[in-house]
N, C-alpha and C. Protein backbone atom coordinates (compact mmCIF):
# COMPACT_ATOMS: atom_id res chain seq x y z
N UNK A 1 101.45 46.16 61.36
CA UNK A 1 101.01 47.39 60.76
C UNK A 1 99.77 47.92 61.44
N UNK A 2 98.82 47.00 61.80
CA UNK A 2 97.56 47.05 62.39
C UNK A 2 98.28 47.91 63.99
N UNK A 3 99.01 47.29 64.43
CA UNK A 3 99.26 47.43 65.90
C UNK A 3 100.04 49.27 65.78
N UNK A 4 100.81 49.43 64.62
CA UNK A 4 101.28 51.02 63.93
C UNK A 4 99.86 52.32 64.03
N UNK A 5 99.42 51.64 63.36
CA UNK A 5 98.14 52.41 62.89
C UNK A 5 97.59 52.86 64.60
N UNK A 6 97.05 51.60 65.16
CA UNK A 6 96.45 51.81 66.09
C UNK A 6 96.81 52.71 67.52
N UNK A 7 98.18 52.59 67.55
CA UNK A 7 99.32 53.24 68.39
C UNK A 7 99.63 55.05 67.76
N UNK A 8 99.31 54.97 66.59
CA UNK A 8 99.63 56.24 66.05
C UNK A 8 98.00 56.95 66.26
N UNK A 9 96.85 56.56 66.30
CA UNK A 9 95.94 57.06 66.57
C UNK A 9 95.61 57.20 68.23
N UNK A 10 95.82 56.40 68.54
CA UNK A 10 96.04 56.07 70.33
C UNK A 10 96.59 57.72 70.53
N UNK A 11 98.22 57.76 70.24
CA UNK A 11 99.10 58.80 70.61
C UNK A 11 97.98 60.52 69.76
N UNK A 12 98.00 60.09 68.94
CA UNK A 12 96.81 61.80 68.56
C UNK A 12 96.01 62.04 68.99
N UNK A 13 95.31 60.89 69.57
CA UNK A 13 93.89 61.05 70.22
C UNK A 13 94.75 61.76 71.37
N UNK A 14 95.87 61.18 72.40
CA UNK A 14 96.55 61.19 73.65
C UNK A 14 96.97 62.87 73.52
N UNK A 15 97.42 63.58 72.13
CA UNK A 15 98.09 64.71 71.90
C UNK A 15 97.03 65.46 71.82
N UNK A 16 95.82 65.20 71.02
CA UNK A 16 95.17 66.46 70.86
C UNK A 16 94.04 66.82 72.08
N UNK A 17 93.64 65.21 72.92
CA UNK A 17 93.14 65.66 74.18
C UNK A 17 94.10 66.65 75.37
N UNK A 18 95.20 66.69 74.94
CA UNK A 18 96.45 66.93 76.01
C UNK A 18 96.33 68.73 75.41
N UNK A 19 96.38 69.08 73.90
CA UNK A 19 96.05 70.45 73.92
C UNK A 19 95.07 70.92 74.06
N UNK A 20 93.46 70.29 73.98
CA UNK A 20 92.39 70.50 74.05
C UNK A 20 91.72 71.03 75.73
N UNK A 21 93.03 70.27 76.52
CA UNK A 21 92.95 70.28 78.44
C UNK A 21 93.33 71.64 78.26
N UNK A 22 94.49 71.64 77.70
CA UNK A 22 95.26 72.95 78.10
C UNK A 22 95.04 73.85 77.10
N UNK A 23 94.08 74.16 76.23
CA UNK A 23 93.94 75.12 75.54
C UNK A 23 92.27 75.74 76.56
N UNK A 24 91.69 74.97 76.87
CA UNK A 24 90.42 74.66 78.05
C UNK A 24 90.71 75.76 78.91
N UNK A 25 92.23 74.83 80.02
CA UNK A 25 92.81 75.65 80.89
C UNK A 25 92.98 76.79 81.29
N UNK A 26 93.68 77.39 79.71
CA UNK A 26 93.96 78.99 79.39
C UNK A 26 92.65 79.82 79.63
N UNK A 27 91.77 78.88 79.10
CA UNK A 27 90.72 79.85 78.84
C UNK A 27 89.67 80.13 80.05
N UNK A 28 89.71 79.35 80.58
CA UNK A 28 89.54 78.79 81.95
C UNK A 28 90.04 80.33 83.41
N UNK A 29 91.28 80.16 82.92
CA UNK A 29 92.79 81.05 83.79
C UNK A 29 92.07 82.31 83.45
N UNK A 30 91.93 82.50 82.30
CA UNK A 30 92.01 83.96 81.43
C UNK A 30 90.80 84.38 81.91
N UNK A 31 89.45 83.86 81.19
CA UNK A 31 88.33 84.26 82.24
C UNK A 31 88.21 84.65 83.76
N UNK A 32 88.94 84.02 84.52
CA UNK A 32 89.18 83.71 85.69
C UNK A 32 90.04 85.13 86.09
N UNK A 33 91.00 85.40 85.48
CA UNK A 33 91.34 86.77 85.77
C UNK A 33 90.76 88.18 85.52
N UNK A 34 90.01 88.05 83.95
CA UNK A 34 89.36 88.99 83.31
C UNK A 34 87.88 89.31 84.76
N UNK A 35 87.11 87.75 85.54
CA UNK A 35 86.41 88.30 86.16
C UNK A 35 86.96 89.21 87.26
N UNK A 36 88.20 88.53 88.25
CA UNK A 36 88.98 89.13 89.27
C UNK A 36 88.75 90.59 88.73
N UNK A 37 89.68 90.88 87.85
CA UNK A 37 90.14 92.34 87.14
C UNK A 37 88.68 93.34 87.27
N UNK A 38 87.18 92.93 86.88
CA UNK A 38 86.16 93.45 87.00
C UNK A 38 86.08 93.76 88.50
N UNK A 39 85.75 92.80 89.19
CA UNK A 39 85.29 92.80 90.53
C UNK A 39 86.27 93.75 91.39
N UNK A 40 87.54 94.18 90.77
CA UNK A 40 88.19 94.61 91.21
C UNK A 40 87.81 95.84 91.01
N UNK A 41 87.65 96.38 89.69
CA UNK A 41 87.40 97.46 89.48
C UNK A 41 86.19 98.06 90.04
N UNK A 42 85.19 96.71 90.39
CA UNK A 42 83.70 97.25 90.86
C UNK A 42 84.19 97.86 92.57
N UNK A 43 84.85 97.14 93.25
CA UNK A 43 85.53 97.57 93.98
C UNK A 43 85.93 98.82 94.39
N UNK A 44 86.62 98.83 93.34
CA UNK A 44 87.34 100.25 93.59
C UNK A 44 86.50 101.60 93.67
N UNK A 45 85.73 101.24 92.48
CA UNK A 45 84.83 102.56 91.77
C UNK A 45 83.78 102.64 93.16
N UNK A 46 83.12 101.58 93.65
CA UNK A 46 82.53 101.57 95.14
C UNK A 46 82.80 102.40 95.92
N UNK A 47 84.50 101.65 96.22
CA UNK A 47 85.33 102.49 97.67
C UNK A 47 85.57 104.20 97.36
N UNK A 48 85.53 104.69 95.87
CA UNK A 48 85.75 105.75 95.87
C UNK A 48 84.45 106.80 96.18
N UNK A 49 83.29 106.12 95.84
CA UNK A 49 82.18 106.94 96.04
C UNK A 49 82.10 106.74 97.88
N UNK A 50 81.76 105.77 98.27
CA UNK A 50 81.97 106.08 99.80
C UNK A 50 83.33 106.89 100.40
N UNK A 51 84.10 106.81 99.61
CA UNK A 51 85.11 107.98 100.34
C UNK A 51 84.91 109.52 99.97
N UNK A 52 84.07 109.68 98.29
CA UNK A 52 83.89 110.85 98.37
C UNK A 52 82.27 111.40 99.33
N UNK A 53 81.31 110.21 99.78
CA UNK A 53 80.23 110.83 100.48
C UNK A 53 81.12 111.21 101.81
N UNK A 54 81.66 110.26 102.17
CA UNK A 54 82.43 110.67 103.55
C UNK A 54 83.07 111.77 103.94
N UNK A 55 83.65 112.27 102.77
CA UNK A 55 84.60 113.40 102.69
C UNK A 55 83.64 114.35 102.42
N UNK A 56 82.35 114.27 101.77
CA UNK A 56 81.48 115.48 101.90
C UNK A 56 80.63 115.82 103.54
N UNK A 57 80.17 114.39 103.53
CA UNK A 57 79.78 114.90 105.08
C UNK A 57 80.75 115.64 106.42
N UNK A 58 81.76 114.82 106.04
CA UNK A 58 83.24 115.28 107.06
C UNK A 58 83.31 116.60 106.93
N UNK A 59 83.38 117.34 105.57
CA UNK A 59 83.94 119.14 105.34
C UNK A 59 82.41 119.49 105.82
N UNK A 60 81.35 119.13 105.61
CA UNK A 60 80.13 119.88 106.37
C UNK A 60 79.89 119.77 107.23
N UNK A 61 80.58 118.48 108.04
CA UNK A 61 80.61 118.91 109.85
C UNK A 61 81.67 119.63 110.06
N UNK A 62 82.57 119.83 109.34
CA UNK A 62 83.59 120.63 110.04
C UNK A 62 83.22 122.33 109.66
N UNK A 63 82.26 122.67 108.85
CA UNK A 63 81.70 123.63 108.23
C UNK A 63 80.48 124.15 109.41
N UNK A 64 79.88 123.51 110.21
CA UNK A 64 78.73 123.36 111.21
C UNK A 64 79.49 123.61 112.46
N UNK A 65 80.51 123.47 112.41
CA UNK A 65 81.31 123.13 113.87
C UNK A 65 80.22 122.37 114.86
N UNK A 66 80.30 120.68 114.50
CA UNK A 66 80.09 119.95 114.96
C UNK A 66 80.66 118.55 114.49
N UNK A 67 81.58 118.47 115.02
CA UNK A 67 82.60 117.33 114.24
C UNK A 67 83.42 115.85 115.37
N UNK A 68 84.08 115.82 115.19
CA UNK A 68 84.51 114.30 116.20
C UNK A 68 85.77 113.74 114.77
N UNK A 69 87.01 114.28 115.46
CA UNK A 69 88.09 113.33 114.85
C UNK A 69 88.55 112.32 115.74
N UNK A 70 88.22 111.08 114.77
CA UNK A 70 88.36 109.48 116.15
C UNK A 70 89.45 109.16 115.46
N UNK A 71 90.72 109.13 116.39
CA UNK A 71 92.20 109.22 116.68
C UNK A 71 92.47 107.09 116.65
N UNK A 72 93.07 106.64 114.95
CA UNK A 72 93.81 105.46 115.17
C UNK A 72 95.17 105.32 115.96
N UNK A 73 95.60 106.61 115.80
CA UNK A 73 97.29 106.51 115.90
C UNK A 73 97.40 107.58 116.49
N UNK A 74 98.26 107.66 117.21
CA UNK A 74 99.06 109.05 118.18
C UNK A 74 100.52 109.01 117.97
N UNK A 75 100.83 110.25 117.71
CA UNK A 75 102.18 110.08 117.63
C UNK A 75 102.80 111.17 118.69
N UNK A 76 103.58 111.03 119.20
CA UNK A 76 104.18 111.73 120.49
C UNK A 76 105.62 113.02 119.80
N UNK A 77 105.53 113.91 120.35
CA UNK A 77 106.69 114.60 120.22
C UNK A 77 107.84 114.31 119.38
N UNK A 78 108.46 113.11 120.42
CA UNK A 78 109.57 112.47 120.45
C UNK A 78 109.60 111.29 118.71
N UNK A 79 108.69 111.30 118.56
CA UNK A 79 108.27 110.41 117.20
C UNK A 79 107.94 109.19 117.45
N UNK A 80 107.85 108.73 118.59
CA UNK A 80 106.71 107.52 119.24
C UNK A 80 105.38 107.16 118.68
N UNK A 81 104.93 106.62 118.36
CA UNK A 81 104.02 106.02 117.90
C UNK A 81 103.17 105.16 118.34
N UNK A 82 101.70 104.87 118.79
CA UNK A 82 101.10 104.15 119.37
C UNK A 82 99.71 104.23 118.73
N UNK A 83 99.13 103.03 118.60
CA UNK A 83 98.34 102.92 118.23
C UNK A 83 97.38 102.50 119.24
N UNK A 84 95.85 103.40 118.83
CA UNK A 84 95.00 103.30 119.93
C UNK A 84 93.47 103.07 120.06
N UNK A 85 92.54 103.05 120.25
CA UNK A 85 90.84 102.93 120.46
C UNK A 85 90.55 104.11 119.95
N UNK A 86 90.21 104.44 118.82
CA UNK A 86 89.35 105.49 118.25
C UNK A 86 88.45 105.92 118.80
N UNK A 87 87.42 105.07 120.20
CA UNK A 87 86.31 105.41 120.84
C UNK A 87 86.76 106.34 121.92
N UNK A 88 88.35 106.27 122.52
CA UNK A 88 88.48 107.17 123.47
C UNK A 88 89.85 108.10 123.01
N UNK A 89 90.31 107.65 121.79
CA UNK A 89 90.89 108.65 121.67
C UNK A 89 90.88 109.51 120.52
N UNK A 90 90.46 111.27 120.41
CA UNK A 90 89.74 111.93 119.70
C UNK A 90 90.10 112.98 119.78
N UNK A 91 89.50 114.13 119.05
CA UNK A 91 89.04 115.71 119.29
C UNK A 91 87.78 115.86 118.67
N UNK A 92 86.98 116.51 119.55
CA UNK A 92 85.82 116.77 119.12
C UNK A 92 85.10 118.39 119.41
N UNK A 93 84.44 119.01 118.33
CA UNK A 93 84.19 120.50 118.82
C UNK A 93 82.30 120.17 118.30
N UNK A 94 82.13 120.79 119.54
CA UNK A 94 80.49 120.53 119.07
C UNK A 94 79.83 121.99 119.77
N UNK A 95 79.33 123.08 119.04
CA UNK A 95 78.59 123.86 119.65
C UNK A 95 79.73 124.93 120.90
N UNK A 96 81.00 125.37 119.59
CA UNK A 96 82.00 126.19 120.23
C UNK A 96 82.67 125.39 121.20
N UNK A 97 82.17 124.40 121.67
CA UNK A 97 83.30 123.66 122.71
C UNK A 97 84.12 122.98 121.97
N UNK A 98 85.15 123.02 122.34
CA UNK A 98 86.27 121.71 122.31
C UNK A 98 86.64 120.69 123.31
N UNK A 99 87.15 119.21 123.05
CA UNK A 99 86.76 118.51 123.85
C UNK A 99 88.41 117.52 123.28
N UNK A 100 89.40 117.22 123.93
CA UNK A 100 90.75 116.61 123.57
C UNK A 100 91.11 115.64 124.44
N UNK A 101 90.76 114.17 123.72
CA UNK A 101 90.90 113.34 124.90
C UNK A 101 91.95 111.96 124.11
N UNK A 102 92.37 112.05 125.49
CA UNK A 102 93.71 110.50 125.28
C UNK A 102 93.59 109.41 126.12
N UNK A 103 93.54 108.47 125.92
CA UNK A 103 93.24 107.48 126.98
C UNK A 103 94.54 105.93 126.26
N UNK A 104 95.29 105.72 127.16
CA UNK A 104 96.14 104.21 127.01
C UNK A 104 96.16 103.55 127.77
N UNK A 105 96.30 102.36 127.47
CA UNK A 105 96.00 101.26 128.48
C UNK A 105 97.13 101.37 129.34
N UNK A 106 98.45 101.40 129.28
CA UNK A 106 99.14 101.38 130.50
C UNK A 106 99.80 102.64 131.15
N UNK A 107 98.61 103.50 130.87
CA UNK A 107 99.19 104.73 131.82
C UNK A 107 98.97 104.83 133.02
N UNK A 108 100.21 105.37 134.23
CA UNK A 108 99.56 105.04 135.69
C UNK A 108 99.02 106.43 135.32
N UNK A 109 99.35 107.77 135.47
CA UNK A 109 98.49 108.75 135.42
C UNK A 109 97.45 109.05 134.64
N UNK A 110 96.05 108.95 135.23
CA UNK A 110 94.50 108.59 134.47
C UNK A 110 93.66 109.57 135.11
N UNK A 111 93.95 110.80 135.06
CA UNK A 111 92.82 111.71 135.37
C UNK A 111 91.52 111.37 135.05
N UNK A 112 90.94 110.93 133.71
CA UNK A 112 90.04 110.60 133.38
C UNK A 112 89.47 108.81 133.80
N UNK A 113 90.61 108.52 134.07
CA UNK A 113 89.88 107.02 134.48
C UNK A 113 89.87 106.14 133.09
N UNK A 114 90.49 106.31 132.25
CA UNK A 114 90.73 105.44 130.94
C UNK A 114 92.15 105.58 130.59
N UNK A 115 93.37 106.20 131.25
CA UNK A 115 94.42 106.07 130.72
C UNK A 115 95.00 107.01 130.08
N UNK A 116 94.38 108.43 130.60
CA UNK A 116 94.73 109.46 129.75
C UNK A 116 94.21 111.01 130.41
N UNK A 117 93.88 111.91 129.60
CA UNK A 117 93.63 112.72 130.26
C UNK A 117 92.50 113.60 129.01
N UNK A 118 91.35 114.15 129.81
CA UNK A 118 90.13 114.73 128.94
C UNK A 118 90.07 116.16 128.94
N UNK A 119 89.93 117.16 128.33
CA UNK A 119 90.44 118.51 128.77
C UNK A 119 89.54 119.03 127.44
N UNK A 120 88.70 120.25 127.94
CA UNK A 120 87.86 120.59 127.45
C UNK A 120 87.40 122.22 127.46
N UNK A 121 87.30 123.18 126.73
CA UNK A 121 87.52 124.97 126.86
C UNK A 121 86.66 125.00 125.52
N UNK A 122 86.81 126.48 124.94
CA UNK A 122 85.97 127.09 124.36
C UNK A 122 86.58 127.14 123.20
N UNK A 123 86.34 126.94 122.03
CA UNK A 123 87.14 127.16 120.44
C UNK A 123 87.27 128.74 120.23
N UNK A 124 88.02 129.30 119.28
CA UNK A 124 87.99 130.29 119.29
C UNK A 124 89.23 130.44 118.02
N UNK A 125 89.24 131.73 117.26
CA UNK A 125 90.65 132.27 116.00
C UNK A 125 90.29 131.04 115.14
N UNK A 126 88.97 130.59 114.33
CA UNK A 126 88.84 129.18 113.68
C UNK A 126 89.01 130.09 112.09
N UNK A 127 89.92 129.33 111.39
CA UNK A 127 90.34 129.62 110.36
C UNK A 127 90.41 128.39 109.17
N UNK A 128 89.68 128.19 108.18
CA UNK A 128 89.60 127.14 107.03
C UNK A 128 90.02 127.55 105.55
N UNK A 129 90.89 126.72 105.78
CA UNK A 129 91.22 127.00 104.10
C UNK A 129 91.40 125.81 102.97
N UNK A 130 92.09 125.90 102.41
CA UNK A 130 91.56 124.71 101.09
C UNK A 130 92.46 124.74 99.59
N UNK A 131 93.50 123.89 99.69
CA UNK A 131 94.59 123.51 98.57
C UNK A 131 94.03 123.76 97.57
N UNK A 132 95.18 123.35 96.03
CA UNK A 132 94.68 123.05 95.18
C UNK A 132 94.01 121.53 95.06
N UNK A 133 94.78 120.76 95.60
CA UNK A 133 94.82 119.29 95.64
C UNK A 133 93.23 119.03 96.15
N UNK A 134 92.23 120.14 97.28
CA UNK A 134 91.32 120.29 97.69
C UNK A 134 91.21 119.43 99.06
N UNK A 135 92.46 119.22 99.68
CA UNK A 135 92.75 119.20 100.83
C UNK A 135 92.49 120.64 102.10
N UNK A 136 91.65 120.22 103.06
CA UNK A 136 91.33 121.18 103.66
C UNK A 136 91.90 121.43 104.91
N UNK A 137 92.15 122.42 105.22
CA UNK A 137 93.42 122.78 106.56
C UNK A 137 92.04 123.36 107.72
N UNK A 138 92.20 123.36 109.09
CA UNK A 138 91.12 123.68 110.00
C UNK A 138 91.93 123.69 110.80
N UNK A 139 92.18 125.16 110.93
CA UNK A 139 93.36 125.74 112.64
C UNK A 139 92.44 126.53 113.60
N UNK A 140 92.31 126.12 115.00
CA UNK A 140 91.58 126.97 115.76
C UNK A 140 92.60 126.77 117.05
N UNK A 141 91.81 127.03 118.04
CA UNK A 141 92.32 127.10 119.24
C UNK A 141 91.58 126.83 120.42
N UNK A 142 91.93 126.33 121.40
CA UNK A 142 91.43 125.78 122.29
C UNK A 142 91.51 126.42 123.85
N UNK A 143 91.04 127.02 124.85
CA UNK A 143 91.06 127.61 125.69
C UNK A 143 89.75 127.30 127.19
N UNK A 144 90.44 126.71 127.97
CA UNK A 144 89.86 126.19 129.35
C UNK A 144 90.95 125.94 130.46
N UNK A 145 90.16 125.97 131.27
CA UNK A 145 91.01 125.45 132.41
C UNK A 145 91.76 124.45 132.70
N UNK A 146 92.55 123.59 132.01
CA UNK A 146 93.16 122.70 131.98
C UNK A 146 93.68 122.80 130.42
N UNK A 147 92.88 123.39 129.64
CA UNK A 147 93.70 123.80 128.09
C UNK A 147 94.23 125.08 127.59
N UNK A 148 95.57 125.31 127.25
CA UNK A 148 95.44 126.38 126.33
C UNK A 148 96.27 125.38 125.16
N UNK A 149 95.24 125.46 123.51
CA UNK A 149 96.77 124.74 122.83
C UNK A 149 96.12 125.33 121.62
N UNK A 150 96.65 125.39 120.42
CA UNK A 150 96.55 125.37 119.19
C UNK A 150 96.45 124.16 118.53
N UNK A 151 95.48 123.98 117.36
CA UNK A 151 94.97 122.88 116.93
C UNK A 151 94.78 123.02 115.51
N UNK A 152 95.79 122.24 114.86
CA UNK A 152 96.07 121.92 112.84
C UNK A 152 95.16 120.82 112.34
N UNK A 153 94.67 120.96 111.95
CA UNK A 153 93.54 119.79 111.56
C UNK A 153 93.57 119.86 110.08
N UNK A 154 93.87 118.83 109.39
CA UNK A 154 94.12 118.09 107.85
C UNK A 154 93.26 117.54 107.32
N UNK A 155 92.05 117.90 106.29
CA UNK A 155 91.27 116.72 106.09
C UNK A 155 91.53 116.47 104.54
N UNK A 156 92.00 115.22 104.65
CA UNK A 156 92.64 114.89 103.25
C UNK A 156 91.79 114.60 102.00
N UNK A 157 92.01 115.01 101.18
CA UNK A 157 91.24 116.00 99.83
C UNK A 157 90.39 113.83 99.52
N UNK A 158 88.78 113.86 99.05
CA UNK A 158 88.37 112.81 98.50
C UNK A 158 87.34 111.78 99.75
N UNK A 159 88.52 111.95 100.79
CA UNK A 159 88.11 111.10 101.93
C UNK A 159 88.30 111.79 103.10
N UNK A 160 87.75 110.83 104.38
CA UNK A 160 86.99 111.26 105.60
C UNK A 160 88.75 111.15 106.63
N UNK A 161 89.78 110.98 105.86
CA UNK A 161 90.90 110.34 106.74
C UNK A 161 91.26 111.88 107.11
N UNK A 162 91.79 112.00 108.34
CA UNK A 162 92.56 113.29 109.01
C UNK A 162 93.30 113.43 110.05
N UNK A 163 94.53 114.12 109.62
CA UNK A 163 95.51 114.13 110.70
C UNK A 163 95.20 115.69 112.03
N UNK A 164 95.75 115.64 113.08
CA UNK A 164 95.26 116.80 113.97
C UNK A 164 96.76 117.23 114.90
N UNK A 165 97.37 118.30 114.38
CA UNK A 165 98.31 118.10 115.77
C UNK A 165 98.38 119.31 116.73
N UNK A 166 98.29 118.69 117.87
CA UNK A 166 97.54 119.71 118.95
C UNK A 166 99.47 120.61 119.64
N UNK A 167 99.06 121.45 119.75
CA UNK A 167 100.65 122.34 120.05
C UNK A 167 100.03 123.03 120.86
N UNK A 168 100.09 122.54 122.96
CA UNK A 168 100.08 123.56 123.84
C UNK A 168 100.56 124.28 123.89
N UNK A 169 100.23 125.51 124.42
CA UNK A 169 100.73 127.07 124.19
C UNK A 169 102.20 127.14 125.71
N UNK A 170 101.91 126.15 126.36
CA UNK A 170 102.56 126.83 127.78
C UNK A 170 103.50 125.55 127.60
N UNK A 171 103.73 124.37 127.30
CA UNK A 171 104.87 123.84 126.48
C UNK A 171 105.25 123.15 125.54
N UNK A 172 105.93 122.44 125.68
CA UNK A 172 106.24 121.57 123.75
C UNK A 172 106.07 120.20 123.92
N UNK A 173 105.09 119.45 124.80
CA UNK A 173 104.58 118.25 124.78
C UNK A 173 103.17 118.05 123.85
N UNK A 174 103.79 118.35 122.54
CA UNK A 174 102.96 118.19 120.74
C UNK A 174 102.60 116.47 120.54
N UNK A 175 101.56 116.64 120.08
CA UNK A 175 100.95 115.68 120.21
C UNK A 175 100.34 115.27 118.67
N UNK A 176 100.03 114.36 117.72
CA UNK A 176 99.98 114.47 116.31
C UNK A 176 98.92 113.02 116.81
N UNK A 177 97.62 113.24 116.81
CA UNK A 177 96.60 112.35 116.15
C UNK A 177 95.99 112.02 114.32
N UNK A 178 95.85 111.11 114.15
CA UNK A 178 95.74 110.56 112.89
C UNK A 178 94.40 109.93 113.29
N UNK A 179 93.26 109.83 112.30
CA UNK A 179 92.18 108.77 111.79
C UNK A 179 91.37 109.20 110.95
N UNK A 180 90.29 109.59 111.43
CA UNK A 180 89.04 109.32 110.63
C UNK A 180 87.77 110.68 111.40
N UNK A 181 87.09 111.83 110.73
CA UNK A 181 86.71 112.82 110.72
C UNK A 181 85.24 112.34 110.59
N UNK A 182 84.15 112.39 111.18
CA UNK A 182 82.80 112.06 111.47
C UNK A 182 82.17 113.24 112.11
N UNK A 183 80.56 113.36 111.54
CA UNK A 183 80.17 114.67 112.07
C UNK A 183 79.57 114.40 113.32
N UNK A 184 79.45 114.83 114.07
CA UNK A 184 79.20 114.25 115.93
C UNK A 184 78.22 113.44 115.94
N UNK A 185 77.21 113.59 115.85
CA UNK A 185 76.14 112.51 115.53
C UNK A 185 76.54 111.15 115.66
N UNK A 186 77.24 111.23 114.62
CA UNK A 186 78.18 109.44 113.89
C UNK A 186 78.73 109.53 114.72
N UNK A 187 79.61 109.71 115.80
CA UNK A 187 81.05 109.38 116.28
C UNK A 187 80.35 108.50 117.37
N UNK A 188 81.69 107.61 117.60
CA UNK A 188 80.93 106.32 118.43
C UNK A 188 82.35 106.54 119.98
N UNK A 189 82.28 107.45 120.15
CA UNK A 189 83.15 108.08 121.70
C UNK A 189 82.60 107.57 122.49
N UNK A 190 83.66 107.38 123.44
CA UNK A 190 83.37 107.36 125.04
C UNK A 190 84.10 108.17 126.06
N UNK A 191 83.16 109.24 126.60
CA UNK A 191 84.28 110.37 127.22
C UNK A 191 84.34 109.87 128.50
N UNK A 192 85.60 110.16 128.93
CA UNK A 192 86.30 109.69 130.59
C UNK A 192 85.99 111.08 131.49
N UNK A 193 86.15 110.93 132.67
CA UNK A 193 86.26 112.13 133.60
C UNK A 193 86.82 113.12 133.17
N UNK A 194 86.39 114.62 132.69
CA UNK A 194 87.11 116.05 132.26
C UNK A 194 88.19 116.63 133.36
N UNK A 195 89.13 117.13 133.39
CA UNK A 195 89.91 117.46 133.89
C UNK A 195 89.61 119.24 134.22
N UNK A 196 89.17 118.98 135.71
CA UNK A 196 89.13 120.81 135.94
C UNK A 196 87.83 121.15 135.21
């Protein structure tokens, strides 16, 4: 009876330490997510204020006409896609100039000496307008001796992200840059040899 008793307390002690782990556990887990869930949110609420300073400085360089869109991605005509060095590949208008440069690593033709070609004229027909969404549209035009093209510039409503697609006037080798909109100052470029 002694050996009953003792076995039946043994096993409760064994049961209620066994829910006591795992009631611990939960609480343990639960905290453990409730902090994630914060930090997450601190996160977020962060990333949104740096995307809305960004997006304010971005529309007031593009407001100054002094700006620098540093190009992640290029997309080609044909719907090609390549991804590239933001430092050399860009559009930038600073002080009525325009400045449209491409540079890839395995191009044999390198006017500029980085893989691409730099081509640079006078802005001109600059026209801004502005969604509901508060997405801002920036169409001008580009004109030099080695350029004539038209130029769509997207700066997406909140943040500094922007698409650009350049449409030469004399043929249909369209060109669609994607990245990130910085007022010249900030931009961290490296220009290659100008063309002409």
């Amino acid at each position: 009876m002694k050996r009953m008793i003792l076995l039946t307390v043994i096993v409760c002690m064994t049961v209620s330490n066994a829910l006591w782990a795992q009631s611990t556990r939960k609480e343990r887990e639960q905290a453990w997510r409730e902090a994630r869930a914060q930090r997450r949110a601190e996160e977020r609420q962060l990333e949104a204020i740096q995307d809305s300073v960004a997006f304010g400085k971005a529309l007031k360089a593009l407001q100054e006409g002094n700006w620098v869109m540093e190009a992640d991605n290029v997309i080609f005509r044909n719907g090609l896609m390549r991804f590239v060095s933001s430092n050399t590949n860009y559009v930038a208008v600073q002080n009525g100039q325009g400045t449209v440069q491409t540079a890839f690593n395995n191009f044999v033709y390198s006017p500029n000496g980085l893989g691409g070609v730099t081509v640079q004229g006078s802005i001109s027909e600059q026209k801004v307008t502005r969604d509901k969404q508060g997405n801002v549209y920036y169409n001008f035009s580009i004109f030099g001796g080695a350029i004539s093209a038209t130029l769509n510039l997207t700066l997406t409503a909140g943040t500094n992200e922007a698409s650009i697609y350049i449409s030469p006037n004399f043929n249909g080798n369209t060109l669609t840059m994607n990245g990130n909109l910085y007022p010249y100052e900030e931009a961290t470029i490296f220009q290659g040899t100008t063309s002409w």
